[in-house]
Structures are given as structure tokens and as C-alpha cells.
Protein backbone atom coordinates (compact mmCIF):
# COMPACT_ATOMS: atom_id res chain seq x y z
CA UNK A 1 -27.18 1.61 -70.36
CA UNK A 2 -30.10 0.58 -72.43
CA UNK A 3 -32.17 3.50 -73.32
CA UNK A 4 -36.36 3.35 -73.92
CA UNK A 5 -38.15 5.99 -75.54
CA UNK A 6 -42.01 5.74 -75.10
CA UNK A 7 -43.89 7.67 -77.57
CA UNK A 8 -47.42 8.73 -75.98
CA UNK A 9 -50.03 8.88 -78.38
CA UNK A 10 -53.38 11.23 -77.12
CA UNK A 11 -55.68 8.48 -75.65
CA UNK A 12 -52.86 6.18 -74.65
CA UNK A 13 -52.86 3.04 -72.16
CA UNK A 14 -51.86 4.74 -68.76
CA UNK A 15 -51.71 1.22 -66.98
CA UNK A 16 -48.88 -0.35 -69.46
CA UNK A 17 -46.91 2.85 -69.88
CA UNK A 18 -46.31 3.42 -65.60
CA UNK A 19 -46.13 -0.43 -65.35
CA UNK A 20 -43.57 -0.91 -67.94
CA UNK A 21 -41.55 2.10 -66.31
CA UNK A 22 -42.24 1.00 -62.69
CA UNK A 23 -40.84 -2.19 -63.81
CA UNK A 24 -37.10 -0.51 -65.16
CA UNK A 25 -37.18 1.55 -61.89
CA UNK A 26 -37.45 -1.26 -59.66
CA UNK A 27 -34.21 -3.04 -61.86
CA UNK A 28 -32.50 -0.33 -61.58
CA UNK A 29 -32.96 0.07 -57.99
CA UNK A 30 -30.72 -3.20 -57.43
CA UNK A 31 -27.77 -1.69 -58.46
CA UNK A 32 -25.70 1.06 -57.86
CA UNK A 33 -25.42 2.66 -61.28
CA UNK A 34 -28.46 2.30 -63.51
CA UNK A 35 -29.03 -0.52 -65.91
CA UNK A 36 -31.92 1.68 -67.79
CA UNK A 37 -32.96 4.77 -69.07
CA UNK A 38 -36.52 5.80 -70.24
CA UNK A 39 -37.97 8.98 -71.74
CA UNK A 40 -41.33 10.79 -73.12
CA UNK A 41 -42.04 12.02 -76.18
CA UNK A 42 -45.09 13.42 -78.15
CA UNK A 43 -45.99 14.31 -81.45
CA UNK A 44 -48.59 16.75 -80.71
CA UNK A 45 -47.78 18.68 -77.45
CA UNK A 46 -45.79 17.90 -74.10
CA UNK A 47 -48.92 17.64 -72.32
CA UNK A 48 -50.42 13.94 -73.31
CA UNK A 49 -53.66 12.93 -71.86
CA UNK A 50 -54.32 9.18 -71.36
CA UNK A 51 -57.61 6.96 -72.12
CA UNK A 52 -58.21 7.89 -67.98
CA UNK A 53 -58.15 11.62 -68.58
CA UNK A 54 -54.74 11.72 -66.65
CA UNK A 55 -51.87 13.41 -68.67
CA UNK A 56 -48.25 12.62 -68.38
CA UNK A 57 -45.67 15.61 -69.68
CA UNK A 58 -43.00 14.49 -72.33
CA UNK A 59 -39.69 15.59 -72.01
CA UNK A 60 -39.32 16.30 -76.10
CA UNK A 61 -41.10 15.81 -79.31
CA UNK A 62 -40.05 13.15 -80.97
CA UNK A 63 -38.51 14.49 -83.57
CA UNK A 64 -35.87 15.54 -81.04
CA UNK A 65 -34.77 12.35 -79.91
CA UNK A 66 -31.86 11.29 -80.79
CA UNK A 67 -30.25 9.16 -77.53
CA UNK A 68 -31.78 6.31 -77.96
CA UNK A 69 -32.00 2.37 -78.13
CA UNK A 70 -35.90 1.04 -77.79
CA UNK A 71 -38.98 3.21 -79.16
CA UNK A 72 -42.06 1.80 -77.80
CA UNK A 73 -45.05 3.21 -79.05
CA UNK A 74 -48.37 3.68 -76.72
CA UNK A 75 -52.12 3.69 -77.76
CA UNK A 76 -55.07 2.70 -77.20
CA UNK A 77 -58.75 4.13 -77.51
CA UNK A 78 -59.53 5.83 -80.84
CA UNK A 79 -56.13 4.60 -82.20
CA UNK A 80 -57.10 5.49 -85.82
CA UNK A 81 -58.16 9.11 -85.33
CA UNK A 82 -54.39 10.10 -84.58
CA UNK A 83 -52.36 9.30 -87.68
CA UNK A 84 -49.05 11.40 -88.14
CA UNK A 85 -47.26 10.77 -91.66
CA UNK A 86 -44.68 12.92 -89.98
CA UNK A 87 -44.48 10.06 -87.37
CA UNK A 88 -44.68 7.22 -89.60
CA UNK A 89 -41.40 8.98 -91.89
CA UNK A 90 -39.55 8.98 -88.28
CA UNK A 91 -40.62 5.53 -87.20
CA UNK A 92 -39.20 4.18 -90.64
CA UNK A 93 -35.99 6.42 -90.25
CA UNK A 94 -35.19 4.95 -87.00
CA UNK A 95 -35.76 1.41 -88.14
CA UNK A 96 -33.20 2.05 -90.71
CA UNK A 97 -30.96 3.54 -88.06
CA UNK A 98 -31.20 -0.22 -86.61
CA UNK A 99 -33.43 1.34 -83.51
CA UNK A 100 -35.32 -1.37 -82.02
CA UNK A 101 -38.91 -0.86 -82.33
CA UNK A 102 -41.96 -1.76 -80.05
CA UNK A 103 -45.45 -1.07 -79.31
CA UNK A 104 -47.64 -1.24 -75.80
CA UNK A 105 -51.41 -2.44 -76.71
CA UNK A 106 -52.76 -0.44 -79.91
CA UNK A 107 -49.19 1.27 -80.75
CA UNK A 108 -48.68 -1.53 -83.04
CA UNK A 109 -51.26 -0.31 -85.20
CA UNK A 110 -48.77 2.51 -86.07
CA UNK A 111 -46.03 0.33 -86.51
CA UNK A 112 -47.57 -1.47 -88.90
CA UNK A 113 -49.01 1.33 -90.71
CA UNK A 114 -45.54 2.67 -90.98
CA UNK A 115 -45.08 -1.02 -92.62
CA UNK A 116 -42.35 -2.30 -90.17
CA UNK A 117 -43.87 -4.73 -89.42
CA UNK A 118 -44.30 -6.62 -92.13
CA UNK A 119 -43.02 -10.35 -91.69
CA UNK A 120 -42.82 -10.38 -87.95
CA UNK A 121 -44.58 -11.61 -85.73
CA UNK A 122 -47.55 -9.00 -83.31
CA UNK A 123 -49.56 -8.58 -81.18
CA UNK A 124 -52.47 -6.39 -79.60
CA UNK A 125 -55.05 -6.77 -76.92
CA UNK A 126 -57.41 -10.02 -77.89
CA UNK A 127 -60.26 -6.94 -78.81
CA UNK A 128 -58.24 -5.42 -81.21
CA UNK A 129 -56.12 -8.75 -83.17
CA UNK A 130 -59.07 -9.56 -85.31
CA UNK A 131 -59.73 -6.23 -86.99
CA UNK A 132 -55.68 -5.31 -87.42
CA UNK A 133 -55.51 -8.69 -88.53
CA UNK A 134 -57.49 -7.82 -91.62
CA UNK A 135 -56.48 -4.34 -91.99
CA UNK A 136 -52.80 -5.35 -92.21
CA UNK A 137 -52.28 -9.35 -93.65
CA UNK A 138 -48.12 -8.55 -93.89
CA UNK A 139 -48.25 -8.89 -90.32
CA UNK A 140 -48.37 -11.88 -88.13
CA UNK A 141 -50.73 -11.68 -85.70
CA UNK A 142 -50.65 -13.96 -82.67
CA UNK A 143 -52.76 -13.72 -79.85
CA UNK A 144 -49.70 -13.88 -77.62
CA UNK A 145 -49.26 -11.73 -74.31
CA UNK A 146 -46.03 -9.99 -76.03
CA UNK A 147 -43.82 -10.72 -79.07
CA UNK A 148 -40.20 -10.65 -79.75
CA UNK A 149 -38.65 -10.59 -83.38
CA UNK A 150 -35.25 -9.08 -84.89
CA UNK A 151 -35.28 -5.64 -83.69
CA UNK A 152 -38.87 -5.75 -83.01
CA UNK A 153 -41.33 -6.08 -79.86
CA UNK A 154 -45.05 -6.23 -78.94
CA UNK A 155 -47.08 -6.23 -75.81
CA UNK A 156 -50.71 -6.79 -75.60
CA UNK A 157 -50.20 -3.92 -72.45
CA UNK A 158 -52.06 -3.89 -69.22
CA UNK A 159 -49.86 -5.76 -67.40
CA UNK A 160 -48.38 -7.55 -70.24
CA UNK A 161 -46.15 -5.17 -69.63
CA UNK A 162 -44.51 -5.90 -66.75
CA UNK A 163 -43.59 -9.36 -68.64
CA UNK A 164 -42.21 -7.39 -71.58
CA UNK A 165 -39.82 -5.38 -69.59
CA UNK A 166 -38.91 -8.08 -67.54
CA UNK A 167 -38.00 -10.09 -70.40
CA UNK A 168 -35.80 -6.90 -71.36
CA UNK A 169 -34.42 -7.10 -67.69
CA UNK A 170 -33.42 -10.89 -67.78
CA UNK A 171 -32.11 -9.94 -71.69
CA UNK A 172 -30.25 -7.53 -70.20
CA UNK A 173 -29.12 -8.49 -66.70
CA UNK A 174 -29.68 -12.48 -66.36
CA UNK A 175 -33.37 -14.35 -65.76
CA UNK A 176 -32.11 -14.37 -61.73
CA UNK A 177 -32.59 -10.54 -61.55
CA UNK A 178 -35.28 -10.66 -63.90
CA UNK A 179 -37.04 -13.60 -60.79
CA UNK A 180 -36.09 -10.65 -57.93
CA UNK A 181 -37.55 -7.88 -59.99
CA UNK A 182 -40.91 -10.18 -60.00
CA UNK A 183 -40.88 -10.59 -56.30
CA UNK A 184 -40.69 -7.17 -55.96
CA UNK A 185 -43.22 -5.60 -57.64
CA UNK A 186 -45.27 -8.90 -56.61
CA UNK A 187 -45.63 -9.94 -60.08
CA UNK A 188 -45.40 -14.19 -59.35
CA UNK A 189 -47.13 -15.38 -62.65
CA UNK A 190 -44.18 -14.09 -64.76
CA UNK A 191 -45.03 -15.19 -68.82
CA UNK A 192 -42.56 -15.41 -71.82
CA UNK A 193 -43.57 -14.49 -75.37
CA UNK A 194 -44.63 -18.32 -76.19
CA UNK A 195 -47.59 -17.26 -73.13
CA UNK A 196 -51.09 -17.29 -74.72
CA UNK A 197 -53.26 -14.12 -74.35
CA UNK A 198 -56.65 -15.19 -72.63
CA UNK A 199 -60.14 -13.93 -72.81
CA UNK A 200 -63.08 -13.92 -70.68
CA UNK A 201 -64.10 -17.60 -72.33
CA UNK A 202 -60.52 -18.83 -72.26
CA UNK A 203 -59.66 -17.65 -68.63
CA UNK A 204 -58.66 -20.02 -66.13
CA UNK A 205 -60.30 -17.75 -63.01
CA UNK A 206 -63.46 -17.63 -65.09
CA UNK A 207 -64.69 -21.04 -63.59
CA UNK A 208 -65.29 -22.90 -66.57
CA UNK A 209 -64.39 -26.19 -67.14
CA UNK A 210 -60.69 -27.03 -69.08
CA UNK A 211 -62.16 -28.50 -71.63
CA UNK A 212 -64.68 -25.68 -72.16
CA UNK A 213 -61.60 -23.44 -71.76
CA UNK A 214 -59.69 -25.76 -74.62
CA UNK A 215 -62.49 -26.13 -76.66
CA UNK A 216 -63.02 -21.89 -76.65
CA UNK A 217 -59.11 -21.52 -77.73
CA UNK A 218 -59.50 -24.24 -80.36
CA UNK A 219 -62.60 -22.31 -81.92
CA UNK A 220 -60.87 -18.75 -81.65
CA UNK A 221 -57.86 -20.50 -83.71
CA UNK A 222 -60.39 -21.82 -86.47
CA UNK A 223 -62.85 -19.42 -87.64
CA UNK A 224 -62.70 -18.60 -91.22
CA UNK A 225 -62.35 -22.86 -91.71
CA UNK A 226 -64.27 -24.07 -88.68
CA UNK A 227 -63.55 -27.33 -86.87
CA UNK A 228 -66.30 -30.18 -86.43
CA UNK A 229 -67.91 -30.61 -83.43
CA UNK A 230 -66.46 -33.99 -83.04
CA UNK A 231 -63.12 -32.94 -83.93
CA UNK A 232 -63.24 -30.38 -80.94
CA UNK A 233 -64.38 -32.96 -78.53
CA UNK A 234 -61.27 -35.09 -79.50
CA UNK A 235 -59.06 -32.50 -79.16
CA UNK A 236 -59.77 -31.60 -75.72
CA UNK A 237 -60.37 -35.29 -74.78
CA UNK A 238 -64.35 -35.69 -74.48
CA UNK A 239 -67.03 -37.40 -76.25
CA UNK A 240 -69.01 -34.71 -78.02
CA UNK A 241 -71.89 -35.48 -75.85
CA UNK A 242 -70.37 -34.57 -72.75
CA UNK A 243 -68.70 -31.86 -74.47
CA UNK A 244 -72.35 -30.62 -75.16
CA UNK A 245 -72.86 -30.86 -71.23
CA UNK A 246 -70.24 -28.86 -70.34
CA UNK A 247 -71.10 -26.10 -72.63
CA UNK A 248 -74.74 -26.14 -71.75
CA UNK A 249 -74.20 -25.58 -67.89
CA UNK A 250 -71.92 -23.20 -68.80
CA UNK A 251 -73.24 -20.94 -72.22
CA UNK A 252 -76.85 -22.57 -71.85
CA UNK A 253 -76.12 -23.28 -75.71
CA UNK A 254 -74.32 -26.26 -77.05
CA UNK A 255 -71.57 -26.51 -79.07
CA UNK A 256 -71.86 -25.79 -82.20
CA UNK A 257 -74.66 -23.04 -81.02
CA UNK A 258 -71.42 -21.11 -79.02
CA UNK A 259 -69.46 -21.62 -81.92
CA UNK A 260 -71.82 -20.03 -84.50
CA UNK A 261 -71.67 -17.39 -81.71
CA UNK A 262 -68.49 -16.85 -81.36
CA UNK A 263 -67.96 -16.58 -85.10
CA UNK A 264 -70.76 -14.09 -85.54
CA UNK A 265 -69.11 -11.90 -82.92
CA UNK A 266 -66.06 -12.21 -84.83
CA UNK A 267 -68.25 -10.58 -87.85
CA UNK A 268 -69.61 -7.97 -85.85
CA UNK A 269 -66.31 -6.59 -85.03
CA UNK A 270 -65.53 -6.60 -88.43
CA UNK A 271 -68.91 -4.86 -89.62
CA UNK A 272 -68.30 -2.13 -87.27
CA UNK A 273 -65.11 -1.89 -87.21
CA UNK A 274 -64.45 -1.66 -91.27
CA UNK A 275 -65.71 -1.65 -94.47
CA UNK A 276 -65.26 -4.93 -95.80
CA UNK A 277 -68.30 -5.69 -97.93
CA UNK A 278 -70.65 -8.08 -95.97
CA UNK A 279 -70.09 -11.21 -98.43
CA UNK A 280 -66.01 -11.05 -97.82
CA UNK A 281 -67.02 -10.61 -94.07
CA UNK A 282 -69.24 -14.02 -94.06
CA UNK A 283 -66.57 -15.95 -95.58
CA UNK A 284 -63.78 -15.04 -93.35
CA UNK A 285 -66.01 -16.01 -90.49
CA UNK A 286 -66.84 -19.42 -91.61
CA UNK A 287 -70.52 -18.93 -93.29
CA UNK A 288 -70.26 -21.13 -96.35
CA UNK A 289 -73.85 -19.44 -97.18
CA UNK A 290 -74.33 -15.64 -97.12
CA UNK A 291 -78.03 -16.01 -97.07
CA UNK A 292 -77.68 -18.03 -94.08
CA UNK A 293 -75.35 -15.54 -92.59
CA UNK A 294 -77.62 -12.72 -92.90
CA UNK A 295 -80.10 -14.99 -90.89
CA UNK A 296 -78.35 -15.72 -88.48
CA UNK A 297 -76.60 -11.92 -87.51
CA UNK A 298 -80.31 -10.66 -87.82
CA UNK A 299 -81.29 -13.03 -85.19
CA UNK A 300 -78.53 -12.54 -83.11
CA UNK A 301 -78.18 -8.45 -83.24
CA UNK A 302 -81.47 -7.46 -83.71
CA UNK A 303 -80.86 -6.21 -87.19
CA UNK A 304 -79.20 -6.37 -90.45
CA UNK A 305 -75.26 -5.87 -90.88
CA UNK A 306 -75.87 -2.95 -93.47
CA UNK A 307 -78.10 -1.63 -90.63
CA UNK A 308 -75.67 -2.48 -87.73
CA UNK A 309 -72.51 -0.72 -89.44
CA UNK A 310 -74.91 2.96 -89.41
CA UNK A 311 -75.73 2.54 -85.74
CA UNK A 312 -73.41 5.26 -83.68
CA UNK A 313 -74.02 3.29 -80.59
CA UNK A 314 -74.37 -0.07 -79.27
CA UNK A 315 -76.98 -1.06 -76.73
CA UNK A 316 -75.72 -1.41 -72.75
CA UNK A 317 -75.15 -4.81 -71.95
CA UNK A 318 -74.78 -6.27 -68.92
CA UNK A 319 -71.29 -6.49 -67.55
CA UNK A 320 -72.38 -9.56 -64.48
CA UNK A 321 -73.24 -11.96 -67.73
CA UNK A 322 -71.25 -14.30 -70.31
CA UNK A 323 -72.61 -13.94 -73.96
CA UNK A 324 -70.68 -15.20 -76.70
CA UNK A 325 -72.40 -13.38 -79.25
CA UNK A 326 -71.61 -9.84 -76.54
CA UNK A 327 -68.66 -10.50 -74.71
CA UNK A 328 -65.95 -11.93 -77.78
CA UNK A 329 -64.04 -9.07 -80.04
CA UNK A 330 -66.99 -6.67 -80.96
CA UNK A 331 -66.61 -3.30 -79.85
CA UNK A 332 -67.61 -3.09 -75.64
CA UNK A 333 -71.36 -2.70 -75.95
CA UNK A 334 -71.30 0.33 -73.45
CA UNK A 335 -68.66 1.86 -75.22
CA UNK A 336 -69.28 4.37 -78.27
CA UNK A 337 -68.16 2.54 -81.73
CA UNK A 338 -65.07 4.55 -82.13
CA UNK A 339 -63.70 3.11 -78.55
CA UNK A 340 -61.72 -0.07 -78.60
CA UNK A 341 -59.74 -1.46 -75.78
């Protein structure tokens, strides 16, 4: 039996944790003696309470455990405000106990703050990649739905991870049980750790156009050293003029207009969400000019970065619109700054 420990950190992603679970259940369902075993533990007391207020009761602290295979670490909101060195001196002990080690949306912050992850490959929801990105270069960062390395795994949660555990459940039991688990739980788009993660711009059910779509995934993948205009129209097969069309009726904006955009959103994120001096911040979002920078994020936010990183809350935006300055990586504008997804 392959055992899974899921460590619940306060604030933690109620949606991946009961869909990753629901997910063994239903595996072990086809069988008459179970393939899996899962468990809860804490850190802080039995009683964890997720991002949705709802608290689920671990069974021991995790200290305690002992019978195990997997630990899978879940977070999410405030991830940063609940650091254990106590936790990180277990996580490493395990890993040298040649425990498998995984995360479920912002748990891989902890992992790599306990520094095993270093080397591998990781991943996090799209919101979160840029900023742990920069807080933690050892670790490749991929904006994949889930990862799998030696002894390691990563989900981007939500229902990332039903793929995760079902890639456990074909690892495990064969890809044909892994298919009949799918159909169950009436999962059909099953996606493997080569499938990209997708934002609201890269979306295929957001109605853009594919080569808007391409063009958005080919701009997220450049934006410390950003591509020419007419090097993004030949990679998604357009002239740049009608690449300017598409992006107009969709962003009102052209090209290169979006992709200042998008790379000043990128900043943002990185403004709020750290203290990397503004300069270092400019650079690693493609603004050969810091004056020009400065310009531009004034124009764009309303204000200053030095003034921006003091604000304690963003202003409401509006949910029913697409703005690439709004909607890509910075902190959700009707959330308070210490909220990420």
C-alpha cells in the first residue's frame, strides 16, 4: 500500500487537498483491498482551518508520523506568515529517510525553504511562480500544471490535483485504471506533467484567438529579455500587422502596448510582493531604462513603485474585464496585499 501524508498548513487550499483524496478513494474503490492510504497532520493544532474558513481535523502532529511513503505539503493564502523551523528540520529529516516529498499549490514554498528543492524542477499556481521564482533561483520553476522529479512532486492544486494523483494511480496501478478513475470522478481532460499551466490570457475557453493565446505564452516565457514584435508574429505564424489586429479587438492595445503590460504587471508583483530594490526589479522585467520604467509604472498604477510597495490595499477592480496591466501575477486587486492565490 502506498501511504500519503498531507501536511495542512493554517490557510490551506481546501479544493486540492479533498480533490487529491477524493481521487485515492475512488482508486481504491475498484478493488477489494486498498491500493492507498492517506493521513492528516498539523504543526500547530488538530483543528486546521482552510483559506474557506472550513477546518479539517488531523489525525497527528507531524512530528508523530512515522508510517509513511509521500508527504505532500498544503498552502495557500498568507503562505509566508506560517514558517516552522521545527517543520523545515522534519521535512529535511524525511528527505534523508528517502520519503518522497510533494507540495499542493503554495506548499512548495516550504519545500523549498527547507532547500529540497534545489535542482528540481516546481511548480505553483501561475500567481505565485514569479515571486518564488526570485525568492528561491536553486529551484526550477516551470509553469507546469504538476511536476515530477527523483523523489519529488508538485501540483499547481485546484484541480491539478486530481492529475497529480492520477498520475500516482497509473504509477501505481497501470494508465488503464488511472483512464477509469477519470471517468469516474468525470475528470475527461486528464494532463501529464509536460501539460502547460494556463492563465486568463493563455486560456483556450477565454475566446481569444490562438495566435493571441500563442503570442501571450511566448511573452510570459520572455520577460526579463523580451522578444521583438516581429519575432512574435513569426512564431505564431502572422504578419505583425495582423498580429496587431488580433490584439487590438481583443486588449484594445497592440502588441507591443500588451507586452509592456504584461511586463509591468510582472513588476508589480514583485514590488509588492518583495523587497528587491526598484532598479534590480526593472531589469528583470525587461526595462533597459529605469527612468523609462518609472514612467511607465506611474502611468499605469497611478503612482510611484516606492509609493505602491507602502499601500496596504489595492483598489477593487472589476472582475467582468481583461487588463493586462490588472489581471497577470500581481496580487488580486480585491484582495488585501498579504493574500495570494
Amino acid at each position: 500500500m502506498r501511504k500519503i501524508a498531507f501536511l495542512l498548513l493554517p490557510d490551506f487550499q481546501l479544493l486540492g487537498v479533498v480533490a487529491a483524496i477524493e481521487t485515492l478513494r475512488v482508486a481504491n474503490s475498484l478493488y477489494a483491498e486498498p491500493h492507498f492510504g492517506w493521513q492528516l497532520v498539523h504543526d500547530t493544532t488538530p483543528s486546521v482551518r482552510s483559506s474557506g474558513g472550513i477546518a479539517l481535523e488531523a489525525e497527528m502532529h507531524l512530528s508523530e508520523l512515522t508510517d509513511f511513503d509521500t508527504l505532500i505539503v498544503c498552502s495557500s493564502f498568507r503562505h509566508d506568515n506560517y514558517q516552522q523551523e521545527t517543520t523545515r528540520t522534519l521535512i529535511r529529516r524525511f528527505d534523508r529517510f528517502g520519503k518522497t516529498l510533494g507540495s499542493l499549490e503554495s506548499g512548495v514554498y516550504h519545500l523549498a525553504r527547507a532547500g529540497v528543492l534545489d535542482g528540481h524542477p516546481a511548480t505553483a499556481h501561475f500567481n505565485n511562480l514569479p515571486l518564488f521564482a526570485q525568492i528561491f533561483p536553486k529551484v526550477n520553476f516551470v509553469k507546469r500544471i504538476f511536476t515530477i522529479s527523483e523523489r519529488r512532486m508538485t501540483c499547481a492544486g485546484g484541480g491539478g490535483s486530481i492529475d497529480l494523483m492520477l498520475h500516482i494511480v497509473g504509477e501505481t496501478l497501470g494508465q488503464l485504471v488511472a483512464a477509469r478513475v477519470a471517468n469516474i470522478i468525470i475528470h475527461p481532460y486528464r494532463r501529464n506533467s509536460s501539460s502547460v499551466q494556463d492563465d486568463l490570457f493563455t486560456s483556450a475557453y477565454n475566446g481569444f484567438q490562438p495566435q493571441v493565446r500563442d503570442a501571450c505564452r511566448e511573452m510570459e516565457a520572455a520577460i526579463e529579455r523580451p522578444l521583438g514584435v516581429e519575432d512574435l508574429a513569426q512564431r505564431v505564424g502572422v504578419s505583425r500587422r495582423h498580429l496587431d489586429r488580433l490584439f487590438l479587438q481583443a486588449f484594445d492595445c497592440t502588441t507591443a502596448e500588451y507586452y509592456r503590460l504584461i511586463r509591468l504587471s510582472r513588476a508589480r508583483k514583485l514590488v509588492r510582493a518583495t523587497r528587491l530594490d526598484f532598479a534590480t526589479i526593472s531589469a528583470r522585467c525587461g526595462f533597459n531604462s529605469y527612468s523609462h520604467f518609472l514612467q511607465r509604472y506611474r502611468e499605469t498604477y497611478g503612482a510611484p513603485p516606492s509609493t505602491d510597495r507602502t499601500q496596504e490595499h489595492l483598489a477593487p477592480g472589476d472582475p467582468s474585464r481583461i487588463s493586462p496591466s490588472h489581471d497577470l501575477h500581481p496580487f488580486q486587486s480585491n484582495l488585501d496585499p498579504q493574500r495570494m492565490i
